[in-house]
Structure formats: C-alpha cells, structure tokens
N, C-alpha and C. Protein backbone atom coordinates (compact mmCIF):
# COMPACT_ATOMS: atom_id res chain seq x y z
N UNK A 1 0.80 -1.20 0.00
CA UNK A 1 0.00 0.00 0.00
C UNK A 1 0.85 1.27 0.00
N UNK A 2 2.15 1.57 0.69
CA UNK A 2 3.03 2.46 0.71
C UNK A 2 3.49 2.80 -0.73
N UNK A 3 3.77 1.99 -1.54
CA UNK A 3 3.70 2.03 -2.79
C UNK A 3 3.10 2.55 -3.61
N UNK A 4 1.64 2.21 -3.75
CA UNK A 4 1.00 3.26 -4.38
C UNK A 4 0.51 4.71 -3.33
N UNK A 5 0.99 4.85 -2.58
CA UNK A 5 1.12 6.27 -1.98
C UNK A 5 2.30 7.17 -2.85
N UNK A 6 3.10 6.46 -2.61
CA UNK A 6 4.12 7.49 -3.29
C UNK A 6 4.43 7.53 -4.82
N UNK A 7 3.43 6.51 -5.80
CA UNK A 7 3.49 6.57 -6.50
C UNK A 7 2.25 8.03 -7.48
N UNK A 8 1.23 8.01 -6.15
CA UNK A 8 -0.07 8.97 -6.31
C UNK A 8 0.87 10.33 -5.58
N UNK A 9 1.77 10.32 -4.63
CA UNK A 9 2.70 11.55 -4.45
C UNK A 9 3.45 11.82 -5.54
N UNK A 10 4.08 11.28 -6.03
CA UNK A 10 4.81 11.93 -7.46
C UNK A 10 3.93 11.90 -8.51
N UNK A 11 3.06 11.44 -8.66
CA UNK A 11 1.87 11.68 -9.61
C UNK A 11 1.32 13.20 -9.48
N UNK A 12 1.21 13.65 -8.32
CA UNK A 12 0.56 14.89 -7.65
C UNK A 12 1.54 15.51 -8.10
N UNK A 13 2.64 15.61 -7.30
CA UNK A 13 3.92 17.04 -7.90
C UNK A 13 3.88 17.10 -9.24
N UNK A 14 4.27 16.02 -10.08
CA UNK A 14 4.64 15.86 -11.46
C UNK A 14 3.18 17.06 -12.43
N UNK A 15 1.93 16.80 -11.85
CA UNK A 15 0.86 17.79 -12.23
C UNK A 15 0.75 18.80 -11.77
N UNK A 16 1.34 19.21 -10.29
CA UNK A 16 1.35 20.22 -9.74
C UNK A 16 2.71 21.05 -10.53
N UNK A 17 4.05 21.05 -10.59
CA UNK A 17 4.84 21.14 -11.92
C UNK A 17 4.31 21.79 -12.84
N UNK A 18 3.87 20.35 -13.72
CA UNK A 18 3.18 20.36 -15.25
C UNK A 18 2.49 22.28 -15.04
N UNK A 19 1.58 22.15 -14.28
CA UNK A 19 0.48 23.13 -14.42
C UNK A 19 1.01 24.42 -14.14
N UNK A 20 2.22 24.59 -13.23
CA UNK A 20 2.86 25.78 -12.86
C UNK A 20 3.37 25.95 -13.86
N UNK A 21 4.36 25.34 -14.13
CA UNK A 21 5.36 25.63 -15.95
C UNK A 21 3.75 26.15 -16.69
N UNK A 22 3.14 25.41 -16.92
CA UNK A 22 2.09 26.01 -18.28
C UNK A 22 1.81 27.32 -17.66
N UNK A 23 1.11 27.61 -16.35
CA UNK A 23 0.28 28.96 -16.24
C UNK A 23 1.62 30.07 -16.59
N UNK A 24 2.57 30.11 -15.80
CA UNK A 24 3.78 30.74 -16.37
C UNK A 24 4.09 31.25 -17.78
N UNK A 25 4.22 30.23 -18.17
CA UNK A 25 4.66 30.33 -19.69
C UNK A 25 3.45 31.18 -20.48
N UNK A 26 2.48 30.20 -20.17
CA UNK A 26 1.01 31.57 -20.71
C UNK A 26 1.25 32.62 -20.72
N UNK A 27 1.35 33.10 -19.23
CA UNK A 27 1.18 34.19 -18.89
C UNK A 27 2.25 35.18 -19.79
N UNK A 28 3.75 34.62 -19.74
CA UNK A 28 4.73 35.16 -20.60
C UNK A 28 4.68 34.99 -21.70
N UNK A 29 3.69 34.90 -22.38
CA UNK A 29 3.55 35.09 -23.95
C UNK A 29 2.46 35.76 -23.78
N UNK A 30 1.21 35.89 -22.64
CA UNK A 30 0.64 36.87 -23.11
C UNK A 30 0.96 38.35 -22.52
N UNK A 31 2.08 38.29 -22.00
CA UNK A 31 3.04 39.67 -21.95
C UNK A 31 3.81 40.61 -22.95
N UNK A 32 4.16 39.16 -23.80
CA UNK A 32 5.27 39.63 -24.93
C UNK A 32 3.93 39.99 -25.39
N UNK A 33 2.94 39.63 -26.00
CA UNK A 33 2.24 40.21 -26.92
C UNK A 33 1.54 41.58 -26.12
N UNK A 34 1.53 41.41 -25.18
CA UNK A 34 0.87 43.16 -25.23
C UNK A 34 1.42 44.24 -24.88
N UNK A 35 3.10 43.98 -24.54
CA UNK A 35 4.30 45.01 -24.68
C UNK A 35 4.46 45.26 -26.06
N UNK A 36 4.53 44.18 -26.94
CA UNK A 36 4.66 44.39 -28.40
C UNK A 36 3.18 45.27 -29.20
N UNK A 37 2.72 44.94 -28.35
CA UNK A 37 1.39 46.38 -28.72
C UNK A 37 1.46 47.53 -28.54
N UNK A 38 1.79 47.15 -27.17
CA UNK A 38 2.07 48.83 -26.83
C UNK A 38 2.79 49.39 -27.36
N UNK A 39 4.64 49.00 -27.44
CA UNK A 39 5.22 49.32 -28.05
C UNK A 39 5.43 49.39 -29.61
N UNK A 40 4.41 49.37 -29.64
CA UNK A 40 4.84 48.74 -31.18
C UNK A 40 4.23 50.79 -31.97
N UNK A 41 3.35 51.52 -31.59
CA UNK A 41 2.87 52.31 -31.68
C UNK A 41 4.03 53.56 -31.94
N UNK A 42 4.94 52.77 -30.45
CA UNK A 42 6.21 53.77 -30.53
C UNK A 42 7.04 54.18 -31.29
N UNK A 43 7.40 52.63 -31.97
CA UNK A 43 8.30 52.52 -32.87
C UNK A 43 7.76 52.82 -34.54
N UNK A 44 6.46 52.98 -34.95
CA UNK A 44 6.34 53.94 -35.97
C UNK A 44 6.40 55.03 -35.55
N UNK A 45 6.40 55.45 -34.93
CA UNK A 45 6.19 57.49 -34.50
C UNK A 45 7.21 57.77 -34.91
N UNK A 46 8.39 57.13 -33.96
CA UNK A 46 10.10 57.01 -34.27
C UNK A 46 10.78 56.63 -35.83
N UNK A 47 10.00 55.64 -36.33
CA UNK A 47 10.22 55.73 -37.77
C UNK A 47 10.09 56.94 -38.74
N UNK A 48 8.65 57.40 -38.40
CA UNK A 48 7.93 58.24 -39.41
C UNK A 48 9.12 59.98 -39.13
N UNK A 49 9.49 59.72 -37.53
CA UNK A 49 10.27 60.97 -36.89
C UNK A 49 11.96 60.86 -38.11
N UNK A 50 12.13 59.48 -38.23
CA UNK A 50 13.48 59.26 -38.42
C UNK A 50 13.58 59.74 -39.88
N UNK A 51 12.36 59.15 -40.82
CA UNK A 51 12.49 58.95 -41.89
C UNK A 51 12.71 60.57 -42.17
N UNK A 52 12.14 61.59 -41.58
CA UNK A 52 11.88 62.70 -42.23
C UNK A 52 12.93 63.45 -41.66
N UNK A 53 13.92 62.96 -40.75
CA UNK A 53 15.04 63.58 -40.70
C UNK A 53 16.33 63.24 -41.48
N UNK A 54 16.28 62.08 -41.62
CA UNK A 54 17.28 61.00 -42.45
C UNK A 54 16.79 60.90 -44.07
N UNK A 55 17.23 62.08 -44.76
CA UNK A 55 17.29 62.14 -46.34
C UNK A 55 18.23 60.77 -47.20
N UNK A 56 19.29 60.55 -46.18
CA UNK A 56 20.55 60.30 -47.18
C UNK A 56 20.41 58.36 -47.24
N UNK A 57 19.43 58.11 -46.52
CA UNK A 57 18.88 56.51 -46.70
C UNK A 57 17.85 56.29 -47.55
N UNK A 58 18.23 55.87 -48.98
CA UNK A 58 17.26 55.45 -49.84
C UNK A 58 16.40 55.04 -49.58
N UNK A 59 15.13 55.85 -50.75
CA UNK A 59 13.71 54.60 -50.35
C UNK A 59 13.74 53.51 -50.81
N UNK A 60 13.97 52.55 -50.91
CA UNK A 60 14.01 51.23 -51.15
C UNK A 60 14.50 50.63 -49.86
N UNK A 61 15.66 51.18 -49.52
CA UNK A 61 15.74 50.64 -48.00
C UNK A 61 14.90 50.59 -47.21
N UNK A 62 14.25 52.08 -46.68
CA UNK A 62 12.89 53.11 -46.09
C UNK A 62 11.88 51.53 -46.54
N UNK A 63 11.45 51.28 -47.51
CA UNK A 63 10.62 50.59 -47.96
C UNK A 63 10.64 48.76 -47.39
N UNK A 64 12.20 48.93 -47.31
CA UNK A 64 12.01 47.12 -47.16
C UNK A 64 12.16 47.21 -45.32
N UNK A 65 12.36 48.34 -45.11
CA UNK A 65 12.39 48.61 -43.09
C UNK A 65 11.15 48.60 -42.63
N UNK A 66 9.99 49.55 -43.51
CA UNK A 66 8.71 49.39 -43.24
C UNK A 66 8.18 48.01 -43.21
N UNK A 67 8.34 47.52 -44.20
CA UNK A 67 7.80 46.22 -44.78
C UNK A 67 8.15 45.07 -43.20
N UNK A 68 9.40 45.31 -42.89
CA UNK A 68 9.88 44.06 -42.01
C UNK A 68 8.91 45.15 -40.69
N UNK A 69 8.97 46.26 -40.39
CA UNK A 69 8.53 46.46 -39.03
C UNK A 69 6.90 45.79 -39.26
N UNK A 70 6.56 46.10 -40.00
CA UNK A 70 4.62 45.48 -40.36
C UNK A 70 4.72 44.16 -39.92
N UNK A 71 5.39 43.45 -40.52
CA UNK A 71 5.53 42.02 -40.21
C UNK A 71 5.57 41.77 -38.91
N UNK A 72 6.61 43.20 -37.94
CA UNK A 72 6.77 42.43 -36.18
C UNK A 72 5.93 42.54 -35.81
C-alpha cells in the first residue's frame, strides 16, 4: 500500500509542476504580446520621426524597413 502512496505523491507534484510551468509560460507570452502592442505604436512614431530627418537613406531601404517592421 506504501507504494502506491508514493506513487499517487509523485503523480501529484509531477501535475502540480506540469500546471505551474504552463500557467507561467502563458502568462509570458501573453506579456510579450501586449508590450509588443504597446510598443509597437512607438516605434512607428520614431520611424515616421526618423524617416523625415534622415534624407541620405534610400527609399528602397525606407521601404524594405517598413515592410519588415509590419511584419513584427
């Protein structure tokens, strides 16, 4: 009988574990995504600020920088 006690005790931690790692991890991805929201607002302002100070960087560059920030 001691046996399956401690086999239903490491059964318990092993889910108690399991479930901490997951809520965690959730939680830190649904962080990254709503810093990357927030911030994300910033970093066109700062573009649109840069672009119109910075003449001497072709648009085609300008163009493929936009293109990759849309994508983040």
């Amino acid at each position: 009988m001691e046996f399956f006690l401690v086999i239903e005790q490491g059964l318990d931690l092993m889910l108690t574990g399991m479930m901490t790692v997951f809520i965690f991890l959730g939680l830190l991805i649904l962080l990254i995504n709503i810093s990357s929201f927030i911030f994300k607002e910033d970093i066109n302002k700062k573009n649109i600020e840069n672009t119109n100070k910075s003449s001497s960087i072709p648009n085609d560059h300008l163009q493929i920088i936009n293109q990759i920030n849309k994508r983040i």
